[in-house]
C-alpha atoms as a PDB file:
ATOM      1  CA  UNK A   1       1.587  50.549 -20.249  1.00  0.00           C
ATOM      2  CA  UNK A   2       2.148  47.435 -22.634  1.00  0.00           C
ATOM      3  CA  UNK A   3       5.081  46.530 -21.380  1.00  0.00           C
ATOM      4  CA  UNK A   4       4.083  46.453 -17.874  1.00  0.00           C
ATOM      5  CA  UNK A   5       0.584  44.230 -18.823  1.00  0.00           C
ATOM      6  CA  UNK A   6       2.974  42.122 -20.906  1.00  0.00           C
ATOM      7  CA  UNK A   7       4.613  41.398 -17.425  1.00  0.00           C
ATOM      8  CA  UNK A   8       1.717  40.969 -15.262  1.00  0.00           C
ATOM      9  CA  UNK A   9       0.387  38.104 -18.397  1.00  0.00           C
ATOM     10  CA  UNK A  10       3.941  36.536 -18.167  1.00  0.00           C
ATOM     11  CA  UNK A  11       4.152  35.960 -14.488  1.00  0.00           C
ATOM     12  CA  UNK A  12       0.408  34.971 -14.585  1.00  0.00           C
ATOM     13  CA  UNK A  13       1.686  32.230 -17.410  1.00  0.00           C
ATOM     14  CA  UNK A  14       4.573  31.487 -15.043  1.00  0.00           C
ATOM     15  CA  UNK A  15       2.171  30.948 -11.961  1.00  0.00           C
ATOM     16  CA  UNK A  16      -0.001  28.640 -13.466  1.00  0.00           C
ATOM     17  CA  UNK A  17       2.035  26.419 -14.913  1.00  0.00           C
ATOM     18  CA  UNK A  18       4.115  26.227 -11.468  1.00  0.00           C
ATOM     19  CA  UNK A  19       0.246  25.549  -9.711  1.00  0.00           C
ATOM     20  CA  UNK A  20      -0.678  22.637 -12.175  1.00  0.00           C
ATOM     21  CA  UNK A  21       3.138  21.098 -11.975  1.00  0.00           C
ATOM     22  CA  UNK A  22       3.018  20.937  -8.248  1.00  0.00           C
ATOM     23  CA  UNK A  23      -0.235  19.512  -8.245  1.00  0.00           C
ATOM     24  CA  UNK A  24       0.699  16.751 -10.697  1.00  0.00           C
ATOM     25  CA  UNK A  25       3.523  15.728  -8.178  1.00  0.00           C
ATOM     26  CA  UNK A  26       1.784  15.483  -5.554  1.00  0.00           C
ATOM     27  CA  UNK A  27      -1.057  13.426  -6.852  1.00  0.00           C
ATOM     28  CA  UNK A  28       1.881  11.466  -7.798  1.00  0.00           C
ATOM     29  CA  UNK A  29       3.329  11.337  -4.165  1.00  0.00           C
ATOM     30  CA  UNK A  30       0.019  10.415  -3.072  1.00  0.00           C
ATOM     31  CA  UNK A  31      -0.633   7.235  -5.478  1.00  0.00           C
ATOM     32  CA  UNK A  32       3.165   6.145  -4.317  1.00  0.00           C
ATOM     33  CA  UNK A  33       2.720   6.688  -1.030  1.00  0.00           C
ATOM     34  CA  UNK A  34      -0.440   4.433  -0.448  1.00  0.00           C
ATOM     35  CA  UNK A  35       1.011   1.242  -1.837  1.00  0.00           C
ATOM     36  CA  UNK A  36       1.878  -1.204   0.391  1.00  0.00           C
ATOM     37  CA  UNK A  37       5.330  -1.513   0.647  1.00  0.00           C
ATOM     38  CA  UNK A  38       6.480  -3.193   3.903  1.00  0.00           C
ATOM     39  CA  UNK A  39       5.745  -6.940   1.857  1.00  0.00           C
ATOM     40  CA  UNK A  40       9.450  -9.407   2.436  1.00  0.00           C
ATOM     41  CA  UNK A  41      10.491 -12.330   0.416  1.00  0.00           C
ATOM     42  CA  UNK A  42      10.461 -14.409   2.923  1.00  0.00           C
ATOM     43  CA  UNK A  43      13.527 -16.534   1.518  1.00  0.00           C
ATOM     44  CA  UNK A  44      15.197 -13.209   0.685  1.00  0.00           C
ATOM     45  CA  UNK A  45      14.459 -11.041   3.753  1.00  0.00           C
ATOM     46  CA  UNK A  46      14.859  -7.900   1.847  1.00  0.00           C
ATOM     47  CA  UNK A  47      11.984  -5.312   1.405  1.00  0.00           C
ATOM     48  CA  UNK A  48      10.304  -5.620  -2.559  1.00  0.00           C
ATOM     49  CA  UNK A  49       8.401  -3.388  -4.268  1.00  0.00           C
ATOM     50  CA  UNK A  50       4.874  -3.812  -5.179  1.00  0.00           C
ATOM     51  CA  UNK A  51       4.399  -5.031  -8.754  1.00  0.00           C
ATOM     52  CA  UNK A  52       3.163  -2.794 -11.122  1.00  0.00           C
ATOM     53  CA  UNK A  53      -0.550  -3.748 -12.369  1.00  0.00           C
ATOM     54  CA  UNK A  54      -0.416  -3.219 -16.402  1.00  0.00           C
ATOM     55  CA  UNK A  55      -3.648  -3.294 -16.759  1.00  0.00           C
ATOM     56  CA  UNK A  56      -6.937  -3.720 -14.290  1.00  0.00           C
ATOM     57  CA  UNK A  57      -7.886  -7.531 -13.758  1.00  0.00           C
ATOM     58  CA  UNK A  58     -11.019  -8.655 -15.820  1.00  0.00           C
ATOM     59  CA  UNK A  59     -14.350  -9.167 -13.843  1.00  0.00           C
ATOM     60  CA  UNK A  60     -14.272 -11.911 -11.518  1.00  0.00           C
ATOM     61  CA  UNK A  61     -10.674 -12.272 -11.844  1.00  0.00           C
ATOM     62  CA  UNK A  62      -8.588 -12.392  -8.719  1.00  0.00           C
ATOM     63  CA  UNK A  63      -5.073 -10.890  -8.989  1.00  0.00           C
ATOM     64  CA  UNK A  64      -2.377 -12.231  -6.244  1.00  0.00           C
ATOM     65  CA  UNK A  65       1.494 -12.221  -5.644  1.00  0.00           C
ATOM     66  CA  UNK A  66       4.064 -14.514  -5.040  1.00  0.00           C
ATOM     67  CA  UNK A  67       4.316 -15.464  -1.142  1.00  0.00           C
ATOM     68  CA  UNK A  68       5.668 -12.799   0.771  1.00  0.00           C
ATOM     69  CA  UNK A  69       6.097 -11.668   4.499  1.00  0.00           C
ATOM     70  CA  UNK A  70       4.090  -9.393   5.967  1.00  0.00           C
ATOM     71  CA  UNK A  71       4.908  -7.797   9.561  1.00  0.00           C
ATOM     72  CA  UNK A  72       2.731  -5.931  11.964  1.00  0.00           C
ATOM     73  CA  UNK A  73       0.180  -6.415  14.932  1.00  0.00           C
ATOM     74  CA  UNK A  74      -2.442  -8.582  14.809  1.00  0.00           C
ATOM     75  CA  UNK A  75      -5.726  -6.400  15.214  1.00  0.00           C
ATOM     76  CA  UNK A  76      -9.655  -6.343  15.568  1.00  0.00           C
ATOM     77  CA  UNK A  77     -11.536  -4.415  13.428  1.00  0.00           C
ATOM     78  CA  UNK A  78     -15.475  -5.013  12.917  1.00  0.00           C
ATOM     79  CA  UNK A  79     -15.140  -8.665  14.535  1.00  0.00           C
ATOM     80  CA  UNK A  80     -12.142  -9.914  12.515  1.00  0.00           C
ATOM     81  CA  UNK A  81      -8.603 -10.364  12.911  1.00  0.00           C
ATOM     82  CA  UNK A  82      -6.484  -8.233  10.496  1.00  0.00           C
ATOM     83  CA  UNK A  83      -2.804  -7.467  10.421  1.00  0.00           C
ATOM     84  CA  UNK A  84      -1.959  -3.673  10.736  1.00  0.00           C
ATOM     85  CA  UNK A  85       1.415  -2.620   9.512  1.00  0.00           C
ATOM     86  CA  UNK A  86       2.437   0.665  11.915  1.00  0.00           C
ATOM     87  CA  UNK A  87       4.900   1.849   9.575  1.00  0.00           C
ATOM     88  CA  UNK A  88       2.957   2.385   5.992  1.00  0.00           C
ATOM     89  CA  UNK A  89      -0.598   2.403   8.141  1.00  0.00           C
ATOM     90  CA  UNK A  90      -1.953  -0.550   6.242  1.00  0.00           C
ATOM     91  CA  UNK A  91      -4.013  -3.265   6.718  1.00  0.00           C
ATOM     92  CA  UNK A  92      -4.366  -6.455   5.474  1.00  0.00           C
ATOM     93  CA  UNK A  93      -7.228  -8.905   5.987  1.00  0.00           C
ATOM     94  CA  UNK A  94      -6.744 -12.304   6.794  1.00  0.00           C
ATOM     95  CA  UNK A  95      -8.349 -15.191   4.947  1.00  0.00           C
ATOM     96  CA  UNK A  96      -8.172 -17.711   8.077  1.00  0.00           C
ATOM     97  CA  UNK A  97      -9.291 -16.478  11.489  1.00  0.00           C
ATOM     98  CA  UNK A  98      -8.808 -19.345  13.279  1.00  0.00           C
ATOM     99  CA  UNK A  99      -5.025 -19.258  12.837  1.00  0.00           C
ATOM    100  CA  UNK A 100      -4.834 -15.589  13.794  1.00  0.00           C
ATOM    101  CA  UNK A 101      -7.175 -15.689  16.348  1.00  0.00           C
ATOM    102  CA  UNK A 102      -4.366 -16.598  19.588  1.00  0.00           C
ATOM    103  CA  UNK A 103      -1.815 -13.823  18.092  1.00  0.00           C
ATOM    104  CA  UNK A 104      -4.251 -11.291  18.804  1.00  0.00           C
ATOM    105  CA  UNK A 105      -2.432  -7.611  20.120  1.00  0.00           C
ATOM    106  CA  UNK A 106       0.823  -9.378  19.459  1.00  0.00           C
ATOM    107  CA  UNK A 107       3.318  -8.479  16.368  1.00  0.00           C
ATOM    108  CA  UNK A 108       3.625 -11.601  14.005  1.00  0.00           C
ATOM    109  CA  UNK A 109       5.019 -12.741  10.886  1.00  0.00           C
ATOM    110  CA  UNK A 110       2.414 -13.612   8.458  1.00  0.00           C
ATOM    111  CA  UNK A 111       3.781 -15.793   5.267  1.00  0.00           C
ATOM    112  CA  UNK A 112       1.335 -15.694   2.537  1.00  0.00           C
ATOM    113  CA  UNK A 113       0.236 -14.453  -0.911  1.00  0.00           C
ATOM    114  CA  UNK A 114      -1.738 -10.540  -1.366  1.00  0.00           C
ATOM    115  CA  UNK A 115      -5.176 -10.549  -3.151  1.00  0.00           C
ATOM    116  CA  UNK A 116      -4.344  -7.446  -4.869  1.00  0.00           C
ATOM    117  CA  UNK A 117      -8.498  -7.108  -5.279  1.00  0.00           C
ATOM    118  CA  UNK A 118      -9.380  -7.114  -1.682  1.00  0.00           C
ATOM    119  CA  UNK A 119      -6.174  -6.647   0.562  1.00  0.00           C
ATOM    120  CA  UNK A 120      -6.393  -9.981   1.780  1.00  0.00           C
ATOM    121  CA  UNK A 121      -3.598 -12.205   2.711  1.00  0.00           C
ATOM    122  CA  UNK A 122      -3.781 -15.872   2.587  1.00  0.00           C
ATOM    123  CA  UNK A 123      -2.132 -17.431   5.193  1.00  0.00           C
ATOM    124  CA  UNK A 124       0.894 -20.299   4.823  1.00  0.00           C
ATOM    125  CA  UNK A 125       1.992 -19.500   7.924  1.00  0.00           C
ATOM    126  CA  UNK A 126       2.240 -17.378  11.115  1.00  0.00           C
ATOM    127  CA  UNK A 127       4.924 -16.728  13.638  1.00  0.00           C
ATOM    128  CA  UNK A 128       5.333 -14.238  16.273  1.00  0.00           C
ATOM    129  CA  UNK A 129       8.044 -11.443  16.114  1.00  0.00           C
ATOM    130  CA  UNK A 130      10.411 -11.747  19.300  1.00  0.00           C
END
């Protein structure tokens, strides 16, 4: 009778460690997975990784990148132009509507630097994709 609760406590042990291991990876998968990572160098032309952030920005302080390239399709949502990347299902706003305005529905090529803070890009340029 010992034996067989010693069992039952063991693969009890066993399960729960397996449960709170799986769920670590996925919440793992999850905070990967929704970083944006379809930003170019636009000298380079190769995909880059999003940079780290080693710690939170201070209050008021706005955190940006380097100028990168952004691809996607030029979108409305709530009355303003944003550019919606179909492959990681992000988007970014877009500081200047007046440049983005006559690309709207088409795919572009938006040259700019990422306001970590607010997901906004701020435009150098803007091309579109042929």
């Amino acid at each position: 009778m010992t034996n067989f609760l010693m069992r039952i406590l063991l693969a009890l042990a066993i399960t729960l460690i397996a449960v709170s291991l799986m769920s670590s990876a996925r919440a793992q998968e999850a905070s990967e997975a929704s970083a944006p990572i379809s930003r170019q160098s636009p000298s380079a032309g190769s995909q880059q990784s999003p940079q780290p952030r080693a710690e939170s920005p201070a209050a008021g302080e706005v955190q940006t990148q380097e100028v990168l390239a952004f691809t996607g399709r030029v979108v409305k949502v709530r009355n303003l132009f944003v550019l919606q990347d179909a492959t990681t299902k992000v988007s970014y706003q877009l500081d200047d509507q007046s440049k983005v305005k006559r690309y709207f529905g088409k795919q572009v090529k938006v040259t700019g630097k990422l306001e970590m803070n607010s997901n906004t890009i701020h435009i150098d340029s803007i091309e579109p994709l042929s």
